[in-house]
C-alpha atoms as a PDB file:
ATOM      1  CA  UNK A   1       0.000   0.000   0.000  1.00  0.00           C
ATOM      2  CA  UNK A   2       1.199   3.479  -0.498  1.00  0.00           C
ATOM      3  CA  UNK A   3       1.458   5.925   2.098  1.00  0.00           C
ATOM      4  CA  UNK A   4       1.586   3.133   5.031  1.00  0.00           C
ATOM      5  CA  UNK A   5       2.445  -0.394   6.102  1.00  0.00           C
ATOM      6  CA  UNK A   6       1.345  -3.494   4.010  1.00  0.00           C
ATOM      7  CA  UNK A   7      -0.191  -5.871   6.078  1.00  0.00           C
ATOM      8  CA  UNK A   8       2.046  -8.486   7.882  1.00  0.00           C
ATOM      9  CA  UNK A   9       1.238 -12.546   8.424  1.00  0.00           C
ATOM     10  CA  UNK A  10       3.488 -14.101  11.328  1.00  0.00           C
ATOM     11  CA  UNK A  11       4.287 -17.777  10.822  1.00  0.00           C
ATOM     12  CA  UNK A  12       5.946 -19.996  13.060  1.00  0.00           C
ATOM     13  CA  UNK A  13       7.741 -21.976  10.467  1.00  0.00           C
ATOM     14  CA  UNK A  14      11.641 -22.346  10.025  1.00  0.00           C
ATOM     15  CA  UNK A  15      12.712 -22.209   6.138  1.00  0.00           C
ATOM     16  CA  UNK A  16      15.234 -24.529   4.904  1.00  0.00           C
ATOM     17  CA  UNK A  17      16.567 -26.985   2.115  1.00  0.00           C
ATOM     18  CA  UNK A  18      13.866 -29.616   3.067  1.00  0.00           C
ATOM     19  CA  UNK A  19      10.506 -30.165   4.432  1.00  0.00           C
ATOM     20  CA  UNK A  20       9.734 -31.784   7.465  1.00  0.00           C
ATOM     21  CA  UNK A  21      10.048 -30.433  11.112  1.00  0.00           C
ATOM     22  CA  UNK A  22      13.470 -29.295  13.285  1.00  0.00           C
ATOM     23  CA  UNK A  23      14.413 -28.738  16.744  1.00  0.00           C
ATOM     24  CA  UNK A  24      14.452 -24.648  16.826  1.00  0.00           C
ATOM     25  CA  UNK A  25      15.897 -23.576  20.023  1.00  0.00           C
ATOM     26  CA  UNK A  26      15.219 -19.864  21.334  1.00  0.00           C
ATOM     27  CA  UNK A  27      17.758 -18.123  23.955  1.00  0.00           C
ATOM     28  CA  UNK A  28      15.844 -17.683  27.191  1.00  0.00           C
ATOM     29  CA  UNK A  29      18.164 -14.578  27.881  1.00  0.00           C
ATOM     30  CA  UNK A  30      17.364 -12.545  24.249  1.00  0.00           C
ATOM     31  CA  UNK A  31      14.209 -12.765  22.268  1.00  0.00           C
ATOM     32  CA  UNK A  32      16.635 -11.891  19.409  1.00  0.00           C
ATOM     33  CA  UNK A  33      18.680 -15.279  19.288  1.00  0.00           C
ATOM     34  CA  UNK A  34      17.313 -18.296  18.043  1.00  0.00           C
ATOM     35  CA  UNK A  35      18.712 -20.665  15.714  1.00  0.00           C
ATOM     36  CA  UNK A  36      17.515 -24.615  14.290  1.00  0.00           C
ATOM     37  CA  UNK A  37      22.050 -25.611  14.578  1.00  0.00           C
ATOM     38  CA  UNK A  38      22.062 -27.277  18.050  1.00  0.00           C
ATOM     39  CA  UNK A  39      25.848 -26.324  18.284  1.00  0.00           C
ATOM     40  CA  UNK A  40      24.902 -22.512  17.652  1.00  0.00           C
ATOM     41  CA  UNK A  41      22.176 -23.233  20.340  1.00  0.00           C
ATOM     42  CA  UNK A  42      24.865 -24.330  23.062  1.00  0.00           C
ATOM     43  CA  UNK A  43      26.450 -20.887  23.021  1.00  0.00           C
ATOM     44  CA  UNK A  44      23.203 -19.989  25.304  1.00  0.00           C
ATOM     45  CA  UNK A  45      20.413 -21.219  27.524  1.00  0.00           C
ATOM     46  CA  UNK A  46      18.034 -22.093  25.332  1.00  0.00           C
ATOM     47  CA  UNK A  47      14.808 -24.023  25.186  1.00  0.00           C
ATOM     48  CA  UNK A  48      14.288 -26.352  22.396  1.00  0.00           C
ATOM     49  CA  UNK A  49      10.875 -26.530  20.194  1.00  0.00           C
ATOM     50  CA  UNK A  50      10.357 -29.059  17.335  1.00  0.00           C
ATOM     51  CA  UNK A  51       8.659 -26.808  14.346  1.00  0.00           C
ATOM     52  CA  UNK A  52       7.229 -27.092  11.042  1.00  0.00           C
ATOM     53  CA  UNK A  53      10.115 -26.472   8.203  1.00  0.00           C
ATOM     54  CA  UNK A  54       9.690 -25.837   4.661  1.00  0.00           C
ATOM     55  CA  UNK A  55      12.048 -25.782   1.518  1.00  0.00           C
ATOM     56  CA  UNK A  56      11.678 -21.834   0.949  1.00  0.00           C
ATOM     57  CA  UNK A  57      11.215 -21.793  -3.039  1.00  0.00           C
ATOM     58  CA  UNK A  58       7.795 -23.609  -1.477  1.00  0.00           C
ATOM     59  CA  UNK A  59       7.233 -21.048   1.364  1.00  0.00           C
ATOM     60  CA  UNK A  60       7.840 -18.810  -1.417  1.00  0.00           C
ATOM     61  CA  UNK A  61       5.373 -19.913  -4.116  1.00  0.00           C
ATOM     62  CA  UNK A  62       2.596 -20.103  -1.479  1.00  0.00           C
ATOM     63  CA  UNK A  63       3.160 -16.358  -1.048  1.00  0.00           C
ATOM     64  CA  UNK A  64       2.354 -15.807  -4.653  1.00  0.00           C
ATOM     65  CA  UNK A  65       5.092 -13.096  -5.293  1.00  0.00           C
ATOM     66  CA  UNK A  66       4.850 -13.153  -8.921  1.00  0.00           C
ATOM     67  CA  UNK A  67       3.945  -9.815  -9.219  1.00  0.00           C
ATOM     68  CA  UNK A  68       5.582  -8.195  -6.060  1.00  0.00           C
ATOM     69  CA  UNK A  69       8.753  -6.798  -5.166  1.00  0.00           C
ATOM     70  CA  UNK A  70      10.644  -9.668  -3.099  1.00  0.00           C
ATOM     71  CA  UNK A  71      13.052  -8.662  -0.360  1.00  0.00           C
ATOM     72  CA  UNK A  72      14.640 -11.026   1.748  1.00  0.00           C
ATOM     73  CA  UNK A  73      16.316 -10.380   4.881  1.00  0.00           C
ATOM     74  CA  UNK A  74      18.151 -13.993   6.272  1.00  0.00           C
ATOM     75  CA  UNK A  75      19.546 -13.395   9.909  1.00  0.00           C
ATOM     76  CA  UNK A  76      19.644 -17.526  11.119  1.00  0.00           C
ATOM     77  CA  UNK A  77      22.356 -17.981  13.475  1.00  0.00           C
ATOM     78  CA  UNK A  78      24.421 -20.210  11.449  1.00  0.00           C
ATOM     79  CA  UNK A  79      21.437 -21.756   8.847  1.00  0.00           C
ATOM     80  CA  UNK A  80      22.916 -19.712   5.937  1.00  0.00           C
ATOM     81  CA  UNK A  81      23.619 -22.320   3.910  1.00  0.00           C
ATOM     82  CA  UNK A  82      20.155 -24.646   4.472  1.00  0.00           C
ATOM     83  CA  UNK A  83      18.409 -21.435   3.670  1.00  0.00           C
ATOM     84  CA  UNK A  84      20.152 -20.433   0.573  1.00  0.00           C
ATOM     85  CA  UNK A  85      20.216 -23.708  -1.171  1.00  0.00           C
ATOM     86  CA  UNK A  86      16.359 -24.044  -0.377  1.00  0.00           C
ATOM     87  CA  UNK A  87      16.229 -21.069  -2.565  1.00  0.00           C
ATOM     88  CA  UNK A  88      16.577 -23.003  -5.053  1.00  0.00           C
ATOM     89  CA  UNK A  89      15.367 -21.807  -8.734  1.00  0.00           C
ATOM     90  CA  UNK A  90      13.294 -19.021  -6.619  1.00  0.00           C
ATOM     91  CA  UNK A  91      16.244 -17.105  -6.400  1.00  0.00           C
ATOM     92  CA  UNK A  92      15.408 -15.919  -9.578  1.00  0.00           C
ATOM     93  CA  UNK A  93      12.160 -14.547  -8.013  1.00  0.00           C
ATOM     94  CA  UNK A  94      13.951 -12.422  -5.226  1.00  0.00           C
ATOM     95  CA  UNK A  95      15.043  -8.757  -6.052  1.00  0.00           C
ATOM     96  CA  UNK A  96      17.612  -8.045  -3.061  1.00  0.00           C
ATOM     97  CA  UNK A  97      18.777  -9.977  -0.394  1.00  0.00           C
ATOM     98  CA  UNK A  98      20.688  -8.999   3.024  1.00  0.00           C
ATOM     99  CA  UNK A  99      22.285 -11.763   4.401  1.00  0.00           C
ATOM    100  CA  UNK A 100      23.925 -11.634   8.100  1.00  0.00           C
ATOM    101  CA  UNK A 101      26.541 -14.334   8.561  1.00  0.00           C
ATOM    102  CA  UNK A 102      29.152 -12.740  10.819  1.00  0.00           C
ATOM    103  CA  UNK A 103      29.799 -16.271  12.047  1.00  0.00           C
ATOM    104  CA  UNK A 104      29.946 -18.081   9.082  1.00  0.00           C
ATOM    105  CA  UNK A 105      32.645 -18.946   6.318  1.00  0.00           C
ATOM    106  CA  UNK A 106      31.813 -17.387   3.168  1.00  0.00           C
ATOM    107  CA  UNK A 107      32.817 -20.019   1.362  1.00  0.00           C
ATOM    108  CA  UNK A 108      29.518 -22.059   2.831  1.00  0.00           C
ATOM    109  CA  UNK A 109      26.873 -19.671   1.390  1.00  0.00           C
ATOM    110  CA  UNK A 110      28.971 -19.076  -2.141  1.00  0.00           C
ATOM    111  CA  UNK A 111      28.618 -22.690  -2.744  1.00  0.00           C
ATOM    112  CA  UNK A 112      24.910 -22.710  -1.980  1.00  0.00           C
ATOM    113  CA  UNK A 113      24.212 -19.863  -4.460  1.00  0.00           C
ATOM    114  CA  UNK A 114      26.253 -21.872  -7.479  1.00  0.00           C
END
């Protein structure tokens, strides 16, 4: 919408490079740490919840974005490269992406985007 903010739909899914469900743990001391890589998890106390993941090319295409500007922002505590590669062809879909991986090797999302 012009002039104000599009609605926004909150789902409690993880997005990966397969369907199925994952252990997702959440940082009891920070509601802005949570990760589904148990040895990111053991950094911090954490409490571990088994949730719904999906390949996100599908997440995407159940979105419709077809017609709509696609911005992805991917901030996963170490899940770079299960997120990227579950991109998949979609990628082709997505107009910018910003991508925080201050703890992870380059090299791991470069191959996933190949």
């Amino acid at each position: 919408r012009r002039n104000g903010p599009a609605p926004v739909t909150l789902n409690e899914v993880c997005v990966g490079d397969s369907d199925g469900m994952v252990d997702f743990y959440e940082a009891s001391e920070s509601t802005q740490v949570s990760t589904a890589v148990p040895e990111e998890a053991a950094r911090w106390t954490t409490r571990k919840r088994v949730v719904p993941c999906l390949r996100l090319d599908g997440y995407l295409a159940r979105l419709d974005c077809a017609d709509r500007y696609v911005v992805l922002k991917i901030d996963v505590q170490g899940f770079e490269q299960a997120v990227v590669t579950g991109l998949g062809a979609a990628l082709e879909q997505v107009d910018l992406i910003f991508l925080e991986s201050s703890w992870l090797a380059a090299s791991s999302v470069a191959v996933a985007l190949d």
